[in-house]
N, C-alpha and C. Protein backbone atom coordinates (compact mmCIF):
# COMPACT_ATOMS: atom_id res chain seq x y z
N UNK A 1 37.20 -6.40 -156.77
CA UNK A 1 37.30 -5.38 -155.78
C UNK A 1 37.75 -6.04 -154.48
N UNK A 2 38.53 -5.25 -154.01
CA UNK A 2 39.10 -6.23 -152.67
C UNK A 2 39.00 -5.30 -151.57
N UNK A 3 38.11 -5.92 -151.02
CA UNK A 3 38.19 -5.30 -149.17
C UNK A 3 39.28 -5.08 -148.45
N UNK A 4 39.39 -4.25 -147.63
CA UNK A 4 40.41 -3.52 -146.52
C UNK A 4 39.93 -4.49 -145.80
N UNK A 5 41.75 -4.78 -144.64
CA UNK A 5 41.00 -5.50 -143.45
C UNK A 5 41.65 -4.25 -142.78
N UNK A 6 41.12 -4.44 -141.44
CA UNK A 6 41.18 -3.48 -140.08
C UNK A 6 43.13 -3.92 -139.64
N UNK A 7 43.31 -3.02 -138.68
CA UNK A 7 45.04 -2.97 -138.43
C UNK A 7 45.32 -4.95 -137.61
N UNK A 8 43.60 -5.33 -137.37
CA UNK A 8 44.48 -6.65 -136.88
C UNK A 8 43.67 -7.91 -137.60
N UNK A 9 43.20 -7.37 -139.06
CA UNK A 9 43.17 -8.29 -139.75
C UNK A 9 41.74 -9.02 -139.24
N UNK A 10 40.79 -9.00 -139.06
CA UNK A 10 40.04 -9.95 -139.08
C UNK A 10 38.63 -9.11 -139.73
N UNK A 11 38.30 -8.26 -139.52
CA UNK A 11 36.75 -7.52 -140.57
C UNK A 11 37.22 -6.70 -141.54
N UNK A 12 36.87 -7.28 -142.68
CA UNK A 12 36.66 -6.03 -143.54
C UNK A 12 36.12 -4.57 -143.67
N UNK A 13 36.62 -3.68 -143.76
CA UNK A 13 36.30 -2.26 -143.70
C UNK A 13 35.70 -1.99 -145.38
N UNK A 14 34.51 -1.43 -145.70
CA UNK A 14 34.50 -0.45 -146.54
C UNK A 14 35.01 0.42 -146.66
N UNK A 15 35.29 1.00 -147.54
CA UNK A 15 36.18 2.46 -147.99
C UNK A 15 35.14 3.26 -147.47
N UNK A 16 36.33 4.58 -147.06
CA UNK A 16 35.54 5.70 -146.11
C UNK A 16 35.41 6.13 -147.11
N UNK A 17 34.00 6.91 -147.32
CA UNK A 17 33.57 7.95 -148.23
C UNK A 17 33.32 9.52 -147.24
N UNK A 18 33.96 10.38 -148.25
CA UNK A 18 33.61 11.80 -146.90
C UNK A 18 32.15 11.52 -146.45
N UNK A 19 31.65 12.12 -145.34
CA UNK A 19 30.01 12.59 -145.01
C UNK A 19 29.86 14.04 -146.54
N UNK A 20 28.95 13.57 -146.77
CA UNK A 20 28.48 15.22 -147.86
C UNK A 20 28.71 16.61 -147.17
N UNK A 21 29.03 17.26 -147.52
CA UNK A 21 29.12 18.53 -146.95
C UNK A 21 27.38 19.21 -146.72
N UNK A 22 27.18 19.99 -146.46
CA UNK A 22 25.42 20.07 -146.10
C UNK A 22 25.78 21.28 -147.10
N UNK A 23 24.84 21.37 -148.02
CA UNK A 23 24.55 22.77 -149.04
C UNK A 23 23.30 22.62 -149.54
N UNK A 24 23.14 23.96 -149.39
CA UNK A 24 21.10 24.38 -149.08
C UNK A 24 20.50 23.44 -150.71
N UNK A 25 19.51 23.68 -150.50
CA UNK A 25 18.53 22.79 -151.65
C UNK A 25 18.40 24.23 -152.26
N UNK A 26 19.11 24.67 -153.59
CA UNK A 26 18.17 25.88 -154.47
C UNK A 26 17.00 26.10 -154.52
N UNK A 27 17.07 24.81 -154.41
CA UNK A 27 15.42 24.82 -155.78
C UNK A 27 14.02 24.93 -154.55
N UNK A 28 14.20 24.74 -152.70
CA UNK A 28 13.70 24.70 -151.82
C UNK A 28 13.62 25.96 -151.59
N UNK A 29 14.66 26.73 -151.12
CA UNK A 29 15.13 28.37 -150.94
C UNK A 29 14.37 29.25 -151.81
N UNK A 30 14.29 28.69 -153.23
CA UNK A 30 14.06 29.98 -154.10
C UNK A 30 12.44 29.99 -153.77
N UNK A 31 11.82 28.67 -153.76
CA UNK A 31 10.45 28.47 -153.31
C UNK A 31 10.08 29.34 -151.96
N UNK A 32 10.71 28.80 -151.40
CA UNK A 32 10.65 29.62 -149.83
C UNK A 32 10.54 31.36 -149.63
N UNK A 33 12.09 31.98 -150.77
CA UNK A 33 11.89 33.08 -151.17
C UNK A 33 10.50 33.42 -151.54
N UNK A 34 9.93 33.07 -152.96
CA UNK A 34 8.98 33.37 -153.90
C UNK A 34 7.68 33.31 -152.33
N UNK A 35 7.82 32.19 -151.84
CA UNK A 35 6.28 32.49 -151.44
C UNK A 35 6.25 33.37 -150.30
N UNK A 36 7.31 33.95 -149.47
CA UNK A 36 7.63 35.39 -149.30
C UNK A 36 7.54 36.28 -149.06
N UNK A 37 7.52 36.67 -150.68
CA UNK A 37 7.64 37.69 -151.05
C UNK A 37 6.20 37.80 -151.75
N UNK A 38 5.30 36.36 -152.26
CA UNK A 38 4.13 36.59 -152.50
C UNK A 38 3.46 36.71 -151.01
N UNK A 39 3.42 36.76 -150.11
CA UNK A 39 2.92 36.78 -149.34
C UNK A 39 2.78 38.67 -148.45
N UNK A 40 4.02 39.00 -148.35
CA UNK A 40 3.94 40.48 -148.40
C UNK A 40 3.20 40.89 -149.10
N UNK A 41 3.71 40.73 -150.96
CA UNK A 41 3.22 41.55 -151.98
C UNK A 41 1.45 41.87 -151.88
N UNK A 42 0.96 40.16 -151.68
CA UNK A 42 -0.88 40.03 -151.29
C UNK A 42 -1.44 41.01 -150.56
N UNK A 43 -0.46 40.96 -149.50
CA UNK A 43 -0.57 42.11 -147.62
C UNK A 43 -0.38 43.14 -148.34
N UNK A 44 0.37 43.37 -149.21
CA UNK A 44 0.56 44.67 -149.59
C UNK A 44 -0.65 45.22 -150.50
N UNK A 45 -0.95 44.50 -150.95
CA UNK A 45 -1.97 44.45 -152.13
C UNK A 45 -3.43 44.96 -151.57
N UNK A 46 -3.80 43.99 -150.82
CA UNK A 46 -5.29 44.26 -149.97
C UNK A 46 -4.89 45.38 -149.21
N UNK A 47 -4.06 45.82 -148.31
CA UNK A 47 -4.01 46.74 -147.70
C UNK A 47 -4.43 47.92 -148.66
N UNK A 48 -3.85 48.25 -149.32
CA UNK A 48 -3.83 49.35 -150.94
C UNK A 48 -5.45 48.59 -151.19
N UNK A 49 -5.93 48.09 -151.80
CA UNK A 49 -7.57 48.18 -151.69
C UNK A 49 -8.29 48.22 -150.77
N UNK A 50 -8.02 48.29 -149.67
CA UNK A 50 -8.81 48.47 -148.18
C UNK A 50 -8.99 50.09 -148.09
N UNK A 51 -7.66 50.66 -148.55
CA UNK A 51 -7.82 52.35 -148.17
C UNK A 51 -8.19 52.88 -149.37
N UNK A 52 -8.23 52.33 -151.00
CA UNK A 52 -8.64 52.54 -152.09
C UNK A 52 -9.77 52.02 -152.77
N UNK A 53 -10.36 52.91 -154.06
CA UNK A 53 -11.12 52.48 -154.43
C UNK A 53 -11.31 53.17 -156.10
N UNK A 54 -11.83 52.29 -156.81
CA UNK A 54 -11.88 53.21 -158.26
C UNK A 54 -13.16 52.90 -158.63
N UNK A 55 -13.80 54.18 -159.15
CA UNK A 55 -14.56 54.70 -159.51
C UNK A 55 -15.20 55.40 -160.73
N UNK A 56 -16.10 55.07 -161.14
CA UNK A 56 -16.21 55.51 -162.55
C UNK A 56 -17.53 56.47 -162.76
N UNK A 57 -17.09 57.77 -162.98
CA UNK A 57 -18.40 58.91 -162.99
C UNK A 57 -19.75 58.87 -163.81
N UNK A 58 -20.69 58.47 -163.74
CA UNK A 58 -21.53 58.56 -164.94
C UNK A 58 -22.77 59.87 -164.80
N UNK A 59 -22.13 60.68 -164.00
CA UNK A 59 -22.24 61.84 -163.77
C UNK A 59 -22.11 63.08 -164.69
N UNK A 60 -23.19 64.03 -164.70
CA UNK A 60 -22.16 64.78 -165.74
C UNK A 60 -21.47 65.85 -165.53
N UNK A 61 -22.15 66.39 -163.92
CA UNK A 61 -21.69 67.25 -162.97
C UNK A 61 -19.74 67.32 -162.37
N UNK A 62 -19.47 66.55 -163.10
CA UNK A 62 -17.84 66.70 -163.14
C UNK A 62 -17.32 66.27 -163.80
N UNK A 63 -16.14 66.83 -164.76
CA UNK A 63 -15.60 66.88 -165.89
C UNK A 63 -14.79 65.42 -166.59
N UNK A 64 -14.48 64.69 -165.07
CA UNK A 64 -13.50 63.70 -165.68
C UNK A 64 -14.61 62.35 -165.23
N UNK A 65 -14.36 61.01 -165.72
CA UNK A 65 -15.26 60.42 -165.70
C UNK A 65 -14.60 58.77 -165.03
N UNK A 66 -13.45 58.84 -164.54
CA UNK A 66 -12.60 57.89 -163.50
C UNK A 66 -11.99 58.54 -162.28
N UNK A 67 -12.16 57.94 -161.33
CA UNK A 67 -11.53 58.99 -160.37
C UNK A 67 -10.81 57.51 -159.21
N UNK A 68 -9.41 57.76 -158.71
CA UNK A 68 -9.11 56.82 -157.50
C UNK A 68 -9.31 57.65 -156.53
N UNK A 69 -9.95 56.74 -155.64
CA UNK A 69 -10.35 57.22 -154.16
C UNK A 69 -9.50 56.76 -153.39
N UNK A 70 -9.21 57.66 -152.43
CA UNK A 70 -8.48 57.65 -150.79
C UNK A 70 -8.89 57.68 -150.03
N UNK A 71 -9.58 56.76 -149.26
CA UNK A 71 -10.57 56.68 -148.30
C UNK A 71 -10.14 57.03 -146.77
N UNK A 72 -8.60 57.00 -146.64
CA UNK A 72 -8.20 57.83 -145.47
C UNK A 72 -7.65 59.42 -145.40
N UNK A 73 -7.71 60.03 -146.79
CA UNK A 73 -7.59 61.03 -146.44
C UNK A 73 -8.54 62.35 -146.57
N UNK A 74 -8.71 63.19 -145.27
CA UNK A 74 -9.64 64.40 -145.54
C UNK A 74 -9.28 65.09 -146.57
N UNK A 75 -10.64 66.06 -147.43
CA UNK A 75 -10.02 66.67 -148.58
C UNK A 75 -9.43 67.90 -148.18
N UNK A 76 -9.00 68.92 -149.15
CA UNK A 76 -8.50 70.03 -148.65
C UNK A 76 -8.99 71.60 -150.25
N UNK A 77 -9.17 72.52 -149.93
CA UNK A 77 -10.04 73.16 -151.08
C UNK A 77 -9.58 72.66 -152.50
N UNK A 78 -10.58 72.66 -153.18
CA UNK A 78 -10.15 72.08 -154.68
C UNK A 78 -10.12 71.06 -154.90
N UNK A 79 -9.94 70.21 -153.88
CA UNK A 79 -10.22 67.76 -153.78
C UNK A 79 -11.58 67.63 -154.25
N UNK A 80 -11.41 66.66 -154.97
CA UNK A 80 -13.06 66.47 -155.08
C UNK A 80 -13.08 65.42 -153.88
N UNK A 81 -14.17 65.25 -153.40
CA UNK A 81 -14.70 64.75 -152.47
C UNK A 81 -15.62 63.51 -152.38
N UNK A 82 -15.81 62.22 -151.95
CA UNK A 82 -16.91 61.41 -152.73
C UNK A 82 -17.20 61.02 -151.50
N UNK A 83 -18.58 61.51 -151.12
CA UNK A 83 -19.92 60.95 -149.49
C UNK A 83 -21.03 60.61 -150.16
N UNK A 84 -21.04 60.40 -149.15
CA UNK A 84 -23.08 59.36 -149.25
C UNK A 84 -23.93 60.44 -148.99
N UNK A 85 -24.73 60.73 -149.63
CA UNK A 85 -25.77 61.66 -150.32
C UNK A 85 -26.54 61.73 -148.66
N UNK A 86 -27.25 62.79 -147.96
CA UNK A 86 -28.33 62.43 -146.89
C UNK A 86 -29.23 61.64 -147.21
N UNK A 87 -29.77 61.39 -146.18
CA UNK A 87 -31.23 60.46 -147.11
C UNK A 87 -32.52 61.40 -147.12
N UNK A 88 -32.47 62.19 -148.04
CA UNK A 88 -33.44 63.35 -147.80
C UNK A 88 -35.01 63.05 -148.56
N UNK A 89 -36.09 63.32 -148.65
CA UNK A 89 -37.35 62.69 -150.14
C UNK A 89 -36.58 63.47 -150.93
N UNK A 90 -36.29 64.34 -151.36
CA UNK A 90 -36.08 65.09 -152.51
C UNK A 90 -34.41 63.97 -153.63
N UNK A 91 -33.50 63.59 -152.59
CA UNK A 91 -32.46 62.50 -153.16
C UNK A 91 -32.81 61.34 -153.25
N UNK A 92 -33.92 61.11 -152.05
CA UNK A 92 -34.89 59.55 -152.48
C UNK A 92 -35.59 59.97 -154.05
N UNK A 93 -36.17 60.75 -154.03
CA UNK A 93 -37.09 60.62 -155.74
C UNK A 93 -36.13 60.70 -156.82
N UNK A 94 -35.00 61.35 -156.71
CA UNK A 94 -34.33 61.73 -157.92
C UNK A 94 -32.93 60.72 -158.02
N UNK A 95 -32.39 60.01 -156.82
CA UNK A 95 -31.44 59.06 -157.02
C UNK A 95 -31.67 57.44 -156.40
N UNK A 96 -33.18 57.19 -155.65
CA UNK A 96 -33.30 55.97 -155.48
C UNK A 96 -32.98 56.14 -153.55
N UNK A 97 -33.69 54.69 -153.56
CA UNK A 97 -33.55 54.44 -151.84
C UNK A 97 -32.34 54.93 -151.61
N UNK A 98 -31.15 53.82 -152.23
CA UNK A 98 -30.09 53.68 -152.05
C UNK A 98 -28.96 54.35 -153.04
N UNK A 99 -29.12 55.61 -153.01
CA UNK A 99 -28.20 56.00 -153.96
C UNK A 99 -26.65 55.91 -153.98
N UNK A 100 -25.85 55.91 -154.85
CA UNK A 100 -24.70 55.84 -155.30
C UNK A 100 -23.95 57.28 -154.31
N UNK A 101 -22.53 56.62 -154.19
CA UNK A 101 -21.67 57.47 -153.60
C UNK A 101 -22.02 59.28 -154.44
N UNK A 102 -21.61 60.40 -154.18
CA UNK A 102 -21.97 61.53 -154.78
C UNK A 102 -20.31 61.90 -154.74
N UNK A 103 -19.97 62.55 -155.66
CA UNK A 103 -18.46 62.98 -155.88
C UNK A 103 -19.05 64.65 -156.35
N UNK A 104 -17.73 65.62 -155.90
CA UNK A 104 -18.09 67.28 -155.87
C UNK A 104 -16.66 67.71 -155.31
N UNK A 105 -16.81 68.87 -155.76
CA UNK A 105 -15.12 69.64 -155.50
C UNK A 105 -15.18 70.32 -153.89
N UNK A 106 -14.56 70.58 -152.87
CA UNK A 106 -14.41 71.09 -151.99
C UNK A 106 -14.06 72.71 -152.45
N UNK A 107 -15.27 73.65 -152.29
CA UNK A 107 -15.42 75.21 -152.14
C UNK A 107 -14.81 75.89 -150.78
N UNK A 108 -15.64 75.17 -150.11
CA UNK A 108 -15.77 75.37 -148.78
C UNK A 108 -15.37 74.99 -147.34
N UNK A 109 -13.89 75.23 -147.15
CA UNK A 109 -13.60 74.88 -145.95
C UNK A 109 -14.55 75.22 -144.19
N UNK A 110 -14.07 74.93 -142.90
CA UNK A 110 -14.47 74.50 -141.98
C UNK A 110 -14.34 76.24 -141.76
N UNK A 111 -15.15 77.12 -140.59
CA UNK A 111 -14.79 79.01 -140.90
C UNK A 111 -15.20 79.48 -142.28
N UNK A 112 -15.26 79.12 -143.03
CA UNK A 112 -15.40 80.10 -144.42
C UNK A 112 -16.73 80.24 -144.35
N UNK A 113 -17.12 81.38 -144.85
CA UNK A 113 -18.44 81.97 -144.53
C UNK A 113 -19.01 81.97 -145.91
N UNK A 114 -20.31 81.48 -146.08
CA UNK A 114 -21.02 81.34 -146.77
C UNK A 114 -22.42 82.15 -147.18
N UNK A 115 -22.77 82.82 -147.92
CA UNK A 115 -23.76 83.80 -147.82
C UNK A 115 -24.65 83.71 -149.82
N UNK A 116 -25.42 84.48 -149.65
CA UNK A 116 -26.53 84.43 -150.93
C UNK A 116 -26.73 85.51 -151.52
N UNK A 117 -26.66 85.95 -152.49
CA UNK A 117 -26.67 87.40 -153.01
C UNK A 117 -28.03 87.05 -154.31
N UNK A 118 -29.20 87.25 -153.81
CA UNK A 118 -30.26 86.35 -154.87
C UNK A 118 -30.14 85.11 -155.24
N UNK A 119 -29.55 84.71 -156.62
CA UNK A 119 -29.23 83.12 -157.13
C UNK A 119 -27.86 83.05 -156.96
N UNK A 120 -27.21 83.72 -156.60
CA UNK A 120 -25.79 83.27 -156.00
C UNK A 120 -24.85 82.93 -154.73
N UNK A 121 -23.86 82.14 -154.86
CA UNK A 121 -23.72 81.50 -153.92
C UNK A 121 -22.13 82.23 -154.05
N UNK A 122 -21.66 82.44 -152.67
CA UNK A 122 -20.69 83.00 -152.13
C UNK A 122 -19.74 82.80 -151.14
N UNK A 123 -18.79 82.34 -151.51
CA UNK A 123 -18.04 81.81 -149.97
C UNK A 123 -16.61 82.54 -150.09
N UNK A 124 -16.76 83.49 -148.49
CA UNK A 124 -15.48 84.77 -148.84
C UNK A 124 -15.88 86.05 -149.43
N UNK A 125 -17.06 85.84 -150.37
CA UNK A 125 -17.38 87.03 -150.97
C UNK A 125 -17.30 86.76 -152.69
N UNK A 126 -17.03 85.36 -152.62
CA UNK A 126 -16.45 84.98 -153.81
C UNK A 126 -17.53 84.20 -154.54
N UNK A 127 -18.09 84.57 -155.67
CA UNK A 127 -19.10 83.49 -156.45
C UNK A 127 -18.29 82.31 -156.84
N UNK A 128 -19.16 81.24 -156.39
CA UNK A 128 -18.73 80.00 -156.56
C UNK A 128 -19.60 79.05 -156.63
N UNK A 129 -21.01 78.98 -156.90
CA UNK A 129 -22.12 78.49 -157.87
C UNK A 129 -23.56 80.00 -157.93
N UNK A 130 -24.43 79.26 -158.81
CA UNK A 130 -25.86 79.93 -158.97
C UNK A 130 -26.74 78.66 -159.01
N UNK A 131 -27.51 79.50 -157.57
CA UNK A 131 -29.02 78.17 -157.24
C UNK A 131 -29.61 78.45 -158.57
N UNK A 132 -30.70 77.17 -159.10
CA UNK A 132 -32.23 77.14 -159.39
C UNK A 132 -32.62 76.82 -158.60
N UNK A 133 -34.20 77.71 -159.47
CA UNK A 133 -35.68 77.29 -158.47
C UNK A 133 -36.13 76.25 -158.57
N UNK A 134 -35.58 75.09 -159.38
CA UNK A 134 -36.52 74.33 -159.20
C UNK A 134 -35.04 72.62 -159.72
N UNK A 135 -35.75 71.38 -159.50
CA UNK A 135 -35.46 70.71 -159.99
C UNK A 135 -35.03 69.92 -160.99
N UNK A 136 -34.68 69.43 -162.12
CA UNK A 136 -35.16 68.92 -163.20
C UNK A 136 -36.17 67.79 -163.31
N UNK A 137 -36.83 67.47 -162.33
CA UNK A 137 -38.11 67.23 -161.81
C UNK A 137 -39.48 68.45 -161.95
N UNK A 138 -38.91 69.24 -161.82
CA UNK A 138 -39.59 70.64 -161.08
C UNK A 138 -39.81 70.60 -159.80
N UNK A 139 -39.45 70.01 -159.31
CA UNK A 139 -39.51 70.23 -157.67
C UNK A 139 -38.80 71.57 -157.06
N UNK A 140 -39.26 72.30 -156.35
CA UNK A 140 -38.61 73.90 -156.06
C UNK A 140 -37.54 73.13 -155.03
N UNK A 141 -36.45 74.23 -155.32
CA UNK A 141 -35.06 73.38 -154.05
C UNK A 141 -34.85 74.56 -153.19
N UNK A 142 -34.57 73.99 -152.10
CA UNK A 142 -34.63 74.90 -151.03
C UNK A 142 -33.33 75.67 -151.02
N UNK A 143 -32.94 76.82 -150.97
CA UNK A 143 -31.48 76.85 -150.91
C UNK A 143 -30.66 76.67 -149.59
N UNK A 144 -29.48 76.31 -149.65
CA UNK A 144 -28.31 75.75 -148.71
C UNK A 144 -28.45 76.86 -147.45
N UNK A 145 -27.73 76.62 -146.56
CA UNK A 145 -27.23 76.61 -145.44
C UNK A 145 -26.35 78.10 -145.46
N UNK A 146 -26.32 79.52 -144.95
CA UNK A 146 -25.27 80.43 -144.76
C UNK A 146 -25.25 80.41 -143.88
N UNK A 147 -23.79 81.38 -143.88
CA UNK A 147 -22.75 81.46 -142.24
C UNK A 147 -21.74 80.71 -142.86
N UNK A 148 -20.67 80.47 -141.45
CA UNK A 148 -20.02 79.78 -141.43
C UNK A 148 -20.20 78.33 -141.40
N UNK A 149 -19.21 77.71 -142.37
CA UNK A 149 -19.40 76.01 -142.51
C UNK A 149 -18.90 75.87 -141.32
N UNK A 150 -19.72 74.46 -140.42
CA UNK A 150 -19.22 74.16 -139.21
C UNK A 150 -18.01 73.43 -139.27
N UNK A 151 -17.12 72.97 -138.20
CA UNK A 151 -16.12 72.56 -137.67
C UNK A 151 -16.51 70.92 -138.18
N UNK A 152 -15.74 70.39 -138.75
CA UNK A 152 -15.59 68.83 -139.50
C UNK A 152 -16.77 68.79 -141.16
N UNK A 153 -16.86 69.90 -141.67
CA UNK A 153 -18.23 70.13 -142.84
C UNK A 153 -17.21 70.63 -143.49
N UNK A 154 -17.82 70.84 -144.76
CA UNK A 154 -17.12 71.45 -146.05
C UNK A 154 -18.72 71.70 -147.21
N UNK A 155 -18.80 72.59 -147.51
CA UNK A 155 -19.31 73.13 -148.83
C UNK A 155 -19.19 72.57 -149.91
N UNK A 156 -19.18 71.60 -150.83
CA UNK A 156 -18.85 70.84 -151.93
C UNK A 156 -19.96 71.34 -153.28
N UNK A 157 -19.26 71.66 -153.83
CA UNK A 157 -20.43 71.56 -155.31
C UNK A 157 -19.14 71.23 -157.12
N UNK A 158 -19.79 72.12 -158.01
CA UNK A 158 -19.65 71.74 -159.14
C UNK A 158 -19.36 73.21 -159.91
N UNK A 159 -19.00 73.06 -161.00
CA UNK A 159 -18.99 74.10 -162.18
C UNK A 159 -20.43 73.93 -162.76
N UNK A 160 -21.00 72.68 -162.69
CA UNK A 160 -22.31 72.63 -163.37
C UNK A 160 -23.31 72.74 -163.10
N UNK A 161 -24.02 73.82 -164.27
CA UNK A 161 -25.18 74.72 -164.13
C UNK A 161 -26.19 73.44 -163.25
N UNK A 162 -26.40 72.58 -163.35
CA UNK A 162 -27.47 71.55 -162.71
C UNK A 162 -27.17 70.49 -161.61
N UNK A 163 -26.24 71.17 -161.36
CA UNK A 163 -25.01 70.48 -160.20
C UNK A 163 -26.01 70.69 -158.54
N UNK A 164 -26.30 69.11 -157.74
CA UNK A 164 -27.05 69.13 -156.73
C UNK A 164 -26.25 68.72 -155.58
N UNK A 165 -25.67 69.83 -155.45
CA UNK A 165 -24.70 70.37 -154.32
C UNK A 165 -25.23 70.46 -152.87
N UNK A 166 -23.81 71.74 -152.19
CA UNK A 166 -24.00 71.99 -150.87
C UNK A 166 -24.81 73.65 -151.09
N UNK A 167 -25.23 73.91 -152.57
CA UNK A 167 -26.29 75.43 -152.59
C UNK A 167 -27.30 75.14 -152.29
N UNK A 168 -27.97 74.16 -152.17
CA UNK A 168 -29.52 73.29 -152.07
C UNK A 168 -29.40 72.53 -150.78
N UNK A 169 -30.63 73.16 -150.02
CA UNK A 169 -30.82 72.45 -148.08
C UNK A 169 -30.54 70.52 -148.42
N UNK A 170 -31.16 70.02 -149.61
CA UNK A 170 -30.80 68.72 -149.45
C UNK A 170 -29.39 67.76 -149.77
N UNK A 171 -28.96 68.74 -149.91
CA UNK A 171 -27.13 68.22 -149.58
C UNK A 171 -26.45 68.99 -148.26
N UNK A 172 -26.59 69.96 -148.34
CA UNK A 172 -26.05 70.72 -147.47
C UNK A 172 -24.58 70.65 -147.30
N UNK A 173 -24.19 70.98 -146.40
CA UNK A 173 -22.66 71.20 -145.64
C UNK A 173 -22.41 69.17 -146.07
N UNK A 174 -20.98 68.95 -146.31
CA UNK A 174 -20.90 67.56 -146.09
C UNK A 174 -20.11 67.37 -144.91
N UNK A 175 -20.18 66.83 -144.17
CA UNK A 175 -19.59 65.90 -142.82
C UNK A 175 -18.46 65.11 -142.97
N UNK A 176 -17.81 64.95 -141.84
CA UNK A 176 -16.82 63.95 -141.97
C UNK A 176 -17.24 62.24 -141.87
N UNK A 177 -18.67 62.36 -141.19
CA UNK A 177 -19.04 61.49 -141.18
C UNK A 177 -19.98 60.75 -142.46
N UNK A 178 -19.60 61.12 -143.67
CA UNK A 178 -20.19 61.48 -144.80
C UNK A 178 -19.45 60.58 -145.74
N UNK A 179 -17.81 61.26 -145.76
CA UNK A 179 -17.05 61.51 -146.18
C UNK A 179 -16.55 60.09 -146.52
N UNK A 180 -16.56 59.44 -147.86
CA UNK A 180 -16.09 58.23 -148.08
C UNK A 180 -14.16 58.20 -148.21
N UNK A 181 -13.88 59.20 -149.16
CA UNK A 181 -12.75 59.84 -149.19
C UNK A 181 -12.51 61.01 -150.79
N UNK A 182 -11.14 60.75 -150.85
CA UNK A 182 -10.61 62.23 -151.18
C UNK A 182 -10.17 61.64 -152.86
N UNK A 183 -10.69 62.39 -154.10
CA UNK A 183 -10.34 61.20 -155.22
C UNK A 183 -9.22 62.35 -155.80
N UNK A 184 -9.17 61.62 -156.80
CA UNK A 184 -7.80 62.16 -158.12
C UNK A 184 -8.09 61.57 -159.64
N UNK A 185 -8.27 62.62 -159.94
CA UNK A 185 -9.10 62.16 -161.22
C UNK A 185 -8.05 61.46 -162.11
N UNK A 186 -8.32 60.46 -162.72
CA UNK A 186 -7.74 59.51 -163.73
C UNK A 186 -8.17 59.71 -165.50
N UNK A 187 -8.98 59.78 -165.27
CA UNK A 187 -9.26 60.32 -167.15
C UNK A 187 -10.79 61.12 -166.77
């Protein structure tokens, strides 16, 4: 191999090699991509379980027995509804200190008038449950609340005959401040 000399002959020159052209690292980029896009997807992820929640009925007071919850949105007639029970003695003896979220269909909007015709319950004029006298305890239940449901309340109950609703003083009207959120039944 024989060295270049320079135009006046005295140092040898190495052969010029180009500089590399600069072109991205793939295999850096696609990494860079991926973690990303995992990084949104996560954000995206927890966000969607922060306002959600799933739920499984072991209830018998409503028909389907999975339900996803929406914890930001109010219900509207016909939503089932899932709040925290009052803390009344009568829901202390029959569901525990700390009872479980309560899920029930929205009857009863905020104005709709509510009234009792003996064991029936009426909102509009419209039957839409029948009290018992008593518990499946036997404890006698007081019946619910008539008039108009107040401003941020809703009326919530069931199709079922043993359903411990908003017809009985110890549920009553449910609140917004109650109100865990708004479900959709899944099976």
């Amino acid at each position: 191999m024989s060295a270049l000399l320079s135009d006046k002959g005295e140092t040898p020159m190495v052969p010029a090699h180009p500089a590399p052209a600069w072109r991205p690292r793939k295999h850096l980029w696609t990494a860079l991509g991926l973690l990303s896009v995992g990084t949104v997807g996560l954000g995206a992820i927890a966000d969607w379980r922060d306002r959600h929640a799933f739920l499984i009925n072991t209830s018998e007071s409503l028909p389907n027995w999975a339900f996803l919850i929406d914890r930001g949105r109010l219900p509207a007639r016909g939503d089932y509804v899932f709040f925290d029970p009052p803390a009344t003695p009568l829901v202390h003896r029959h569901f525990g200190a700390r009872p479980a979220m309560f899920g029930k269909l929205v009857y009863g909007l905020p104005g709709d008038v509510v009234s009792h015709s003996g064991n029936d319950v009426l909102i509009g004029g419209r039957l839409v449950a029948r009290m018992k006298r008593a518990s499946r305890l036997g404890e006698l239940l007081t019946p619910g609340a008539t008039g108009p449901v107040p401003a941020g309340c809703y009326f919530v109950g069931t199709p079922h005959k043993d359903g411990f609703d908003s017809r009985y003083a110890d549920i009553g009207f449910v609140c917004v401040r109650q109100i865990i959120g708004t479900g959709e039944p899944l099976l």
